[in-house]
C-alpha atoms as a PDB file:
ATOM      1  CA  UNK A   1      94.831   0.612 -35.149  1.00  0.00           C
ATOM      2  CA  UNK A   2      95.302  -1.818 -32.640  1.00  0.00           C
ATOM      3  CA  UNK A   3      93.773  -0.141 -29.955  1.00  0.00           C
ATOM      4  CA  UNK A   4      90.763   1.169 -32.017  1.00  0.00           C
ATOM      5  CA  UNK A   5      90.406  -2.637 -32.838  1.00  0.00           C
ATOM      6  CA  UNK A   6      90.282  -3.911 -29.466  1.00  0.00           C
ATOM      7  CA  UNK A   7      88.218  -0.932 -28.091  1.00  0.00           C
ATOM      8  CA  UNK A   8      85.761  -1.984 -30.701  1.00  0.00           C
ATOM      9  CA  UNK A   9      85.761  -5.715 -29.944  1.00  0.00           C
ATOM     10  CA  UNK A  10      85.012  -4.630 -26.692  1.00  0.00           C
ATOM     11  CA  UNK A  11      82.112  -2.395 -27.023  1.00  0.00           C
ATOM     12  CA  UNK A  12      80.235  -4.730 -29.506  1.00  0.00           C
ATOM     13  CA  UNK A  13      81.162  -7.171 -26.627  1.00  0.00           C
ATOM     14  CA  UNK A  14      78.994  -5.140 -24.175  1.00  0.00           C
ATOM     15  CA  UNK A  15      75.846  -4.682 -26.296  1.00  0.00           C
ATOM     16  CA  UNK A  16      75.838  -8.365 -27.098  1.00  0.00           C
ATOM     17  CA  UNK A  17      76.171  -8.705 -23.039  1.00  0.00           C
ATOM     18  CA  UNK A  18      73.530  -5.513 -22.492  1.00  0.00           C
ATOM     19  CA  UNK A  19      71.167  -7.350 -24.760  1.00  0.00           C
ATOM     20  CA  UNK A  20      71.520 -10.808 -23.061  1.00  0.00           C
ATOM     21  CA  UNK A  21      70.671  -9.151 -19.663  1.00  0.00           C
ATOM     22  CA  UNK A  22      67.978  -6.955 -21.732  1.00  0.00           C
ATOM     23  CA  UNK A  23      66.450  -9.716 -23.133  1.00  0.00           C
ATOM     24  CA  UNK A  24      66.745 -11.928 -19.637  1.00  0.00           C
ATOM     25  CA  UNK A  25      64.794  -9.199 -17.390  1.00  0.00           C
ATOM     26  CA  UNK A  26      62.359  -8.224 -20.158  1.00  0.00           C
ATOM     27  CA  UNK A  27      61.218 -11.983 -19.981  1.00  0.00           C
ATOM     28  CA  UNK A  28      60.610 -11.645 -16.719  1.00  0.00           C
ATOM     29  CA  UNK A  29      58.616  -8.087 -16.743  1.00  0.00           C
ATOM     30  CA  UNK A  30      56.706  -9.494 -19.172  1.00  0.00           C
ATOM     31  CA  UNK A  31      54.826 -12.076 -16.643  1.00  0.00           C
ATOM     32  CA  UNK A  32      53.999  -8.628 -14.472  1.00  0.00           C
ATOM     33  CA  UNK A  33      53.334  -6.314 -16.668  1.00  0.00           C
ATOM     34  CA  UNK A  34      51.764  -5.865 -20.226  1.00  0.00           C
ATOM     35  CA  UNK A  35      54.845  -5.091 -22.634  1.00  0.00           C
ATOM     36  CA  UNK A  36      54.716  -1.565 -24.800  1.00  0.00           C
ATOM     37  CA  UNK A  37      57.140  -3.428 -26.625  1.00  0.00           C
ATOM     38  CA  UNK A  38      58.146  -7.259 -26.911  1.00  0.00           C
ATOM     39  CA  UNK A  39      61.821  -6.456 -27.936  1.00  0.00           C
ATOM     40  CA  UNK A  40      64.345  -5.072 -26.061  1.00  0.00           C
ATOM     41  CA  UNK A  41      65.401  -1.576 -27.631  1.00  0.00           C
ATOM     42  CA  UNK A  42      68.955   0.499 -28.284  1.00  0.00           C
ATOM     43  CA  UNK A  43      69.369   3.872 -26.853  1.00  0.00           C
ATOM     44  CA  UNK A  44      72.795   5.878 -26.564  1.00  0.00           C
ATOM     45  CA  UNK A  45      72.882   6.938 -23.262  1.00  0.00           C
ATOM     46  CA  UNK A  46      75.971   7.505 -21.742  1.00  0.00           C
ATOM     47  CA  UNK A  47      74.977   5.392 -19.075  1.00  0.00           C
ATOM     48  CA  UNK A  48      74.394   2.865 -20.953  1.00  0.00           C
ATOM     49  CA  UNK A  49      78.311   2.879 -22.704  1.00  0.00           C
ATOM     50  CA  UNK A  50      80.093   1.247 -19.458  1.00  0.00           C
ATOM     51  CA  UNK A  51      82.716  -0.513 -21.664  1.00  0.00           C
ATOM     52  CA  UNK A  52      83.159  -3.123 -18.359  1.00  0.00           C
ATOM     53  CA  UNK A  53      79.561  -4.010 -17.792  1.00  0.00           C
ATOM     54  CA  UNK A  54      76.608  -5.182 -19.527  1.00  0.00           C
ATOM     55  CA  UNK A  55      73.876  -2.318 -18.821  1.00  0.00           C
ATOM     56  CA  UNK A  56      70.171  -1.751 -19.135  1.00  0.00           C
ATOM     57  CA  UNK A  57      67.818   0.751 -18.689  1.00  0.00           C
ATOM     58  CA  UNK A  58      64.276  -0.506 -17.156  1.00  0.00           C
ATOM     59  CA  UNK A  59      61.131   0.934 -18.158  1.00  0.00           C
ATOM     60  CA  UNK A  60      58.666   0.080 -15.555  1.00  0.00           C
ATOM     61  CA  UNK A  61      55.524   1.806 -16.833  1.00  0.00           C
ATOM     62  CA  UNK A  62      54.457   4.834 -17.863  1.00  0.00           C
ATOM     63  CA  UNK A  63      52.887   7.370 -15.398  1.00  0.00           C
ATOM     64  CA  UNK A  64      51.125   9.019 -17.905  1.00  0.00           C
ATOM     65  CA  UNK A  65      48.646   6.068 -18.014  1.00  0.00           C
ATOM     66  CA  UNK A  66      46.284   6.559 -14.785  1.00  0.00           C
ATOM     67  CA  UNK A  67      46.323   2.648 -14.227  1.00  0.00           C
ATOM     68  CA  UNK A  68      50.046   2.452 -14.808  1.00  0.00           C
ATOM     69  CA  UNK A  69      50.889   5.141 -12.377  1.00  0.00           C
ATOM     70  CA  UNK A  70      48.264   3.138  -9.922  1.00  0.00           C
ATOM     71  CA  UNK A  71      50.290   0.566  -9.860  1.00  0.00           C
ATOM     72  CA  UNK A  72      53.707   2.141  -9.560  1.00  0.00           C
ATOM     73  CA  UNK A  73      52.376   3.312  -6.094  1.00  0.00           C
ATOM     74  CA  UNK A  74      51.089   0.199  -5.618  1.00  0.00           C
ATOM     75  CA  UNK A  75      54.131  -2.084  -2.794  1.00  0.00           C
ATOM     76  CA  UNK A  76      52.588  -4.996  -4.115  1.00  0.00           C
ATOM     77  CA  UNK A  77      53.216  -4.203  -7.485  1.00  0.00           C
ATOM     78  CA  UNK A  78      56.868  -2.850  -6.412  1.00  0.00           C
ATOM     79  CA  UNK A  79      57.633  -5.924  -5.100  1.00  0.00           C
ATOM     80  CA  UNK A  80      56.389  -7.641  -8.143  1.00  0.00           C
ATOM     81  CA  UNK A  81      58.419  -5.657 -10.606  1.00  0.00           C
ATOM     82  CA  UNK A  82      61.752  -5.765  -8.286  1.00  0.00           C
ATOM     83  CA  UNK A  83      61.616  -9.564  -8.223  1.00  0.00           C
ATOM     84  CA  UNK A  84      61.163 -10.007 -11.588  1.00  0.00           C
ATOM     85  CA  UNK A  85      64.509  -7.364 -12.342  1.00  0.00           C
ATOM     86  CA  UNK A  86      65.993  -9.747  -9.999  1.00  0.00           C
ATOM     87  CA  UNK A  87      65.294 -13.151 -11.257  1.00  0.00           C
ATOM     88  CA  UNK A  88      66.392 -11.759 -14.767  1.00  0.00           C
ATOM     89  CA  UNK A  89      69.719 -10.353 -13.622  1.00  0.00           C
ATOM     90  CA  UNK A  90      70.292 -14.217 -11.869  1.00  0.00           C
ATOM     91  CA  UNK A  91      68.979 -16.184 -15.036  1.00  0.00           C
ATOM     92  CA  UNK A  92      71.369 -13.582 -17.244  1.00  0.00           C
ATOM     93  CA  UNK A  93      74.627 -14.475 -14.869  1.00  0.00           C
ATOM     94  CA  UNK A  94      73.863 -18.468 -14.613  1.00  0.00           C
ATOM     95  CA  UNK A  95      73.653 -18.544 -18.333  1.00  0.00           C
ATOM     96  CA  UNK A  96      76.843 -15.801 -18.605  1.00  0.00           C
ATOM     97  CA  UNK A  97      79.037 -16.282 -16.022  1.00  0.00           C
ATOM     98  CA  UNK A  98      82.361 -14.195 -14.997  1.00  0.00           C
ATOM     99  CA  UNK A  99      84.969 -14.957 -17.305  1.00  0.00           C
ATOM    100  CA  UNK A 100      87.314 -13.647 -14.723  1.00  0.00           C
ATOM    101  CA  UNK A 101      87.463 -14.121 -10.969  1.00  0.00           C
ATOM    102  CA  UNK A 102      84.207 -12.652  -9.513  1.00  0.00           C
ATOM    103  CA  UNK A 103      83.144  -9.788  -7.892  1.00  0.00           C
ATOM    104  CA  UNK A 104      81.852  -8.971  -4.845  1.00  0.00           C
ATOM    105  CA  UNK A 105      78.333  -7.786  -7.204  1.00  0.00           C
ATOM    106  CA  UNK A 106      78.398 -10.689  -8.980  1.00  0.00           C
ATOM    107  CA  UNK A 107      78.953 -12.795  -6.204  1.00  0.00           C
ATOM    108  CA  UNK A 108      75.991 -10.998  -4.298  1.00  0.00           C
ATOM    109  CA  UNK A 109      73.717 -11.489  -7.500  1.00  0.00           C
ATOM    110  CA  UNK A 110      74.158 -14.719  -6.768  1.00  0.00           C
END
């Protein structure tokens, strides 16, 4: 029981983390591009169930909308979009820092 309690401490520790960092990039997106949505959504993804790490899955756009997909091909746009994933991921690790001694990522983040 132990285990099972600690396992689950752990994983509701990650979404709260997951939806920090969610919440700390989509702020950012949302001065480059118009949001679909203005919340950051669940999903079950196994990649998204990294019991170490906060994760996210980005949604740039969708290339199903002509303009969208203009855009996406656009380097200015990429550029755009890849420093506002960036400025989100620094904001998210100012505000959360490593509890433990950090790692070479977090360090880079940095």
């Amino acid at each position: 029981y132990v285990a099972m309690t600690l396992a689950d401490l752990s994983l509701t520790a990650q979404i709260s983390d997951s939806l920090k960092l969610g919440r700390s990039v989509l702020g950012e997106l949302s001065g480059v591009n118009a949001l679909h949505r203005e919340d950051v959504e669940q999903a079950g993804f196994a990649v998204l169930k990294a019991p170490e790490i906060p994760s996210i899955l980005i949604e740039t756009a969708f290339i199903s909308n002509p303009e969208e997909e203009r855009r996406l091909n656009s380097k200015p746009h990429q550029e755009k979009i890849a420093r506002a994933i960036l400025r989100g991921l620094k904001r998210y690790v100012d505000k959360n820092p490593p509890l433990s001694r950090p790692t070479l990522a977090a360090a880079e983040i940095r």
